[in-house]
N, C-alpha and C. Protein backbone atom coordinates (compact mmCIF):
# COMPACT_ATOMS: atom_id res chain seq x y z
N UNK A 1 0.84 -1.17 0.00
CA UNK A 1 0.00 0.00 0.00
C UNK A 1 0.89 1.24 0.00
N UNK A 2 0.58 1.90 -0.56
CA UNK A 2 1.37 3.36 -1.48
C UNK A 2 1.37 4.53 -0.07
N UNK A 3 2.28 4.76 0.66
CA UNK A 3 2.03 5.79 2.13
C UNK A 3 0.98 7.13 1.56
N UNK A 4 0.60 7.86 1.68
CA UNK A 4 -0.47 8.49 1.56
C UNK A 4 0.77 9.89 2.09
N UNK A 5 0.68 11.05 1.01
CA UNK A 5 1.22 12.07 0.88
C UNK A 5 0.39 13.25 1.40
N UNK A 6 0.99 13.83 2.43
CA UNK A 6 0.16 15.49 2.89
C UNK A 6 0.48 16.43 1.82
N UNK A 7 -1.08 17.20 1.74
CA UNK A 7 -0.64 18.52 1.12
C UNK A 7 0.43 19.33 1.16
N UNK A 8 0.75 20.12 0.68
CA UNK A 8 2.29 20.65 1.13
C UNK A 8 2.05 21.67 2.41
N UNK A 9 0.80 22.43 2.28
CA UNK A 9 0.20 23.43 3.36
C UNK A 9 0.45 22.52 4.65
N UNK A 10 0.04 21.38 4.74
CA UNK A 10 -0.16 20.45 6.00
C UNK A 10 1.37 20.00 6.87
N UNK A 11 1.94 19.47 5.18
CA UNK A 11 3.45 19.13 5.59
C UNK A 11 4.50 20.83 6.53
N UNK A 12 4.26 21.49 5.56
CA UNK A 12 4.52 22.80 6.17
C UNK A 12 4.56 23.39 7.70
N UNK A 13 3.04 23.10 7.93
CA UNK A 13 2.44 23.65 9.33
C UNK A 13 2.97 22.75 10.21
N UNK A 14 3.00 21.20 10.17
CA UNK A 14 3.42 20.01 10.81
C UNK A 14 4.78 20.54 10.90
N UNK A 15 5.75 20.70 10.00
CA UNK A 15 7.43 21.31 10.18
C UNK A 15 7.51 22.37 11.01
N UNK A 16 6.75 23.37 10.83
CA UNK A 16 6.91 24.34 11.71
C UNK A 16 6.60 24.03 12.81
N UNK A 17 5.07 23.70 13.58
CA UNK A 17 5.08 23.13 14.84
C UNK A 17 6.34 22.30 15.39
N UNK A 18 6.64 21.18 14.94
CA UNK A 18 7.54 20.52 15.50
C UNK A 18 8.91 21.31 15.68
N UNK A 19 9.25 21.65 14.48
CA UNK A 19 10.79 22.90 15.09
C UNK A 19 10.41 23.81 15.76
N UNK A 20 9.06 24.83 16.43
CA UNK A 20 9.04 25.61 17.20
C UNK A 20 9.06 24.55 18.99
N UNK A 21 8.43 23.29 18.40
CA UNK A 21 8.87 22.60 20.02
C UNK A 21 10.13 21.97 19.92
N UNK A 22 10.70 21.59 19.47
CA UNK A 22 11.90 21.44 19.44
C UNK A 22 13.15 22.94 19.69
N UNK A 23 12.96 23.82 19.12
CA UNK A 23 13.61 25.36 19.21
C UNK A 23 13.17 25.46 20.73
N UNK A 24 12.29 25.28 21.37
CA UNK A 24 11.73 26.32 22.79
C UNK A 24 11.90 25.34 23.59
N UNK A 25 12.35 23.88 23.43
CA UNK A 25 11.91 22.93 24.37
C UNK A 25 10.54 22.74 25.11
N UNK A 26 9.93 23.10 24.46
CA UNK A 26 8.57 23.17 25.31
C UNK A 26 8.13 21.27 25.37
N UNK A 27 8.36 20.00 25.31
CA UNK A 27 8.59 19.03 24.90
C UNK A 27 9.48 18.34 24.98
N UNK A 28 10.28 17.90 25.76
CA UNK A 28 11.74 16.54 25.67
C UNK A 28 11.01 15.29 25.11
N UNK A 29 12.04 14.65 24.30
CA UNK A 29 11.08 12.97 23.86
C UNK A 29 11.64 12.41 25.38
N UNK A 30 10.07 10.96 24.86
CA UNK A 30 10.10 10.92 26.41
C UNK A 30 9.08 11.44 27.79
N UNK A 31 8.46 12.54 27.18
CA UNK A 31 7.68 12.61 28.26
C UNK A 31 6.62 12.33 27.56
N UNK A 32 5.31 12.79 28.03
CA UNK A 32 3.39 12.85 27.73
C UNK A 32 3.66 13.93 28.17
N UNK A 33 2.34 14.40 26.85
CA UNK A 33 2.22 15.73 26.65
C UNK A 33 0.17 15.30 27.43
N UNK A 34 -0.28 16.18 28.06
CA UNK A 34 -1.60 15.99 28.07
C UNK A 34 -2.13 17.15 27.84
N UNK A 35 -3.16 16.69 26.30
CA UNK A 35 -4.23 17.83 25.66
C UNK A 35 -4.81 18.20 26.68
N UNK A 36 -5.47 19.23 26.40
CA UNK A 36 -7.05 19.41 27.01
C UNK A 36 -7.47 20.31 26.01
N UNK A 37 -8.51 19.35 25.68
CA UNK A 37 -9.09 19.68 24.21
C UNK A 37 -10.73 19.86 24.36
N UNK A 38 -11.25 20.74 24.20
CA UNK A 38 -12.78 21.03 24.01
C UNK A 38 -13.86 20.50 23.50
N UNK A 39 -13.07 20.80 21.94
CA UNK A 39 -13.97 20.02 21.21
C UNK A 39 -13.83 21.01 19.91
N UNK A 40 -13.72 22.30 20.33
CA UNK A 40 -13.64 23.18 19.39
C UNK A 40 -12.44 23.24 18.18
N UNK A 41 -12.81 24.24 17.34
CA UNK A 41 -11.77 24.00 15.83
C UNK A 41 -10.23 23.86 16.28
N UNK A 42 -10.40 24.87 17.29
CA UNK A 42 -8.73 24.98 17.44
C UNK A 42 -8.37 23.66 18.38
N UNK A 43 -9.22 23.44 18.95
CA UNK A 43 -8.50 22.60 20.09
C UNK A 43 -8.22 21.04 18.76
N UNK A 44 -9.52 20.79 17.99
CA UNK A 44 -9.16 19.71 16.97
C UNK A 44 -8.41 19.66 16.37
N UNK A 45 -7.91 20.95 16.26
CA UNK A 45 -6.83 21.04 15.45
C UNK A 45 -5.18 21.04 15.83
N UNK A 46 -5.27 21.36 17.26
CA UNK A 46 -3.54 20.89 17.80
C UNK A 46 -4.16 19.64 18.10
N UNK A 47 -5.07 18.68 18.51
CA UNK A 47 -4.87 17.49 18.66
C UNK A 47 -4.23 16.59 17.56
N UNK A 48 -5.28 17.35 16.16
CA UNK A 48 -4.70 16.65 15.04
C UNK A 48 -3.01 16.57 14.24
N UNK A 49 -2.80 17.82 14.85
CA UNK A 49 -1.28 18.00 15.10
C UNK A 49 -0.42 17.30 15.80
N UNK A 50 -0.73 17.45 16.81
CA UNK A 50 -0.35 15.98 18.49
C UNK A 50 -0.18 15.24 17.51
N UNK A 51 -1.34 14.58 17.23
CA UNK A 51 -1.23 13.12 16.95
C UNK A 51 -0.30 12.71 15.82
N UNK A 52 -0.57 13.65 14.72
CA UNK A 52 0.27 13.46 13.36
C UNK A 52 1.97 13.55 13.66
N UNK A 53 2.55 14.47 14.60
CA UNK A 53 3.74 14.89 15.55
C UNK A 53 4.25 13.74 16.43
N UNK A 54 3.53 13.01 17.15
CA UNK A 54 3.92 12.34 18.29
C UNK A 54 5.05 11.34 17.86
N UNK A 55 5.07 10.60 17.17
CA UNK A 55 5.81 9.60 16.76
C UNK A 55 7.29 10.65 16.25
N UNK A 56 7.38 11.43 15.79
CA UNK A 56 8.42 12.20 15.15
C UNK A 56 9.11 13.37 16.81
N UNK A 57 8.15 13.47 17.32
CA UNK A 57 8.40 14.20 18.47
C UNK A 57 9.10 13.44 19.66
N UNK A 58 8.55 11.75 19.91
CA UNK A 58 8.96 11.39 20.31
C UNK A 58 8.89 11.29 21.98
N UNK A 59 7.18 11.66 21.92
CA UNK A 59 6.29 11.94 22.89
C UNK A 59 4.96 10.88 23.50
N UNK A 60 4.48 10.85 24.35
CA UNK A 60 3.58 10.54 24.56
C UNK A 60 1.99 11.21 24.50
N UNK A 61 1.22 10.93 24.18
CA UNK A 61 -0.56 11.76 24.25
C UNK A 61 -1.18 11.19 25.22
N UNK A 62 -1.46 12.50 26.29
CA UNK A 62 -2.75 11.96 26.80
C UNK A 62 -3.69 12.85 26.60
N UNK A 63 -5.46 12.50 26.59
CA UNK A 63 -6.01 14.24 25.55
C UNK A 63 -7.52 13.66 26.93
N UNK A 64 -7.25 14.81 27.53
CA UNK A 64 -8.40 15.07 28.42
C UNK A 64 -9.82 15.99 27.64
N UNK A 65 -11.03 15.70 27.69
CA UNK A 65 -11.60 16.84 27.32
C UNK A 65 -12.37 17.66 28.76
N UNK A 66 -12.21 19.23 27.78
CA UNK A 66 -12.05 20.13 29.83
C UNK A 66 -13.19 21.37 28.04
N UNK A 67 -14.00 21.99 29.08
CA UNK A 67 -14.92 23.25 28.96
C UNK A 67 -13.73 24.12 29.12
N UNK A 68 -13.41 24.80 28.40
CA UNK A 68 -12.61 25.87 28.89
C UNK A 68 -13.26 27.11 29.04
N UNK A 69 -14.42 27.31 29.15
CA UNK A 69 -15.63 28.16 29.35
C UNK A 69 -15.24 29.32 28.72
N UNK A 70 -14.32 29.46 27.39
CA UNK A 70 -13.88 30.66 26.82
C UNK A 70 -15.10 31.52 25.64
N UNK A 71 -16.28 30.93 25.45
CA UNK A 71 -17.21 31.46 25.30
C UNK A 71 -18.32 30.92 26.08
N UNK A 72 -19.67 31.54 25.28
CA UNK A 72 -21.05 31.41 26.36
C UNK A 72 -21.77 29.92 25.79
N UNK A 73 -21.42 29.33 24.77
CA UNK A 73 -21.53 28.44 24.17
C UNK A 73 -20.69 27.52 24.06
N UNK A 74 -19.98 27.27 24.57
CA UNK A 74 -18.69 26.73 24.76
C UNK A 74 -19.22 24.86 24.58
N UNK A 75 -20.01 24.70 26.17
CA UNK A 75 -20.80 23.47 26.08
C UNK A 75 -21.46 22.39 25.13
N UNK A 76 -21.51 23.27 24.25
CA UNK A 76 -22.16 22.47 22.83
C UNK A 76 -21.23 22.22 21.43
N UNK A 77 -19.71 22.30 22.30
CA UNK A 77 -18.67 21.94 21.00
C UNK A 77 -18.78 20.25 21.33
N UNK A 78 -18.62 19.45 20.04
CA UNK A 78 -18.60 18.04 20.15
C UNK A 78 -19.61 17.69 20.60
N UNK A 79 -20.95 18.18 20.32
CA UNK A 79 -21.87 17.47 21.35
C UNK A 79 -22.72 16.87 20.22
């Protein structure tokens, strides 16, 4: 089976994330990183990052979901 190629936009954003945690150390391989993820676009979207990252990062995931009560509607992301 033929590996399945990212857009270049995707490959891009994935490079940059990973060298900005790698540049800041925000991350040693080796540890768990734990999400806390909402449900919302953004939060789906560093998870989907996490996850695509982890193996290259050299990390562990753990992904809690938490209300971050940052709007009035907040409650009805993922529901």
């Amino acid at each position: 089976m033929p590996a399945t190629r990212r857009p270049p936009a995707v490959a891009k954003v994935l490079e940059r994330v990973a060298g900005s945690v790698r540049d800041h150390e925000l991350v040693l391989p080796g540890q768990t990183i734990v999400l806390a993820v909402s449900g919302g676009p953004d939060s789906i979207c560093l998870l989907e990052t996490m996850v695509r990252l982890r193996r290259k990062l050299k990390v562990g995931l753990v992904v809690a979901h938490v209300d971050h009560g940052a709007r009035a509607d907040s409650g009805v992301d993922g529901a």
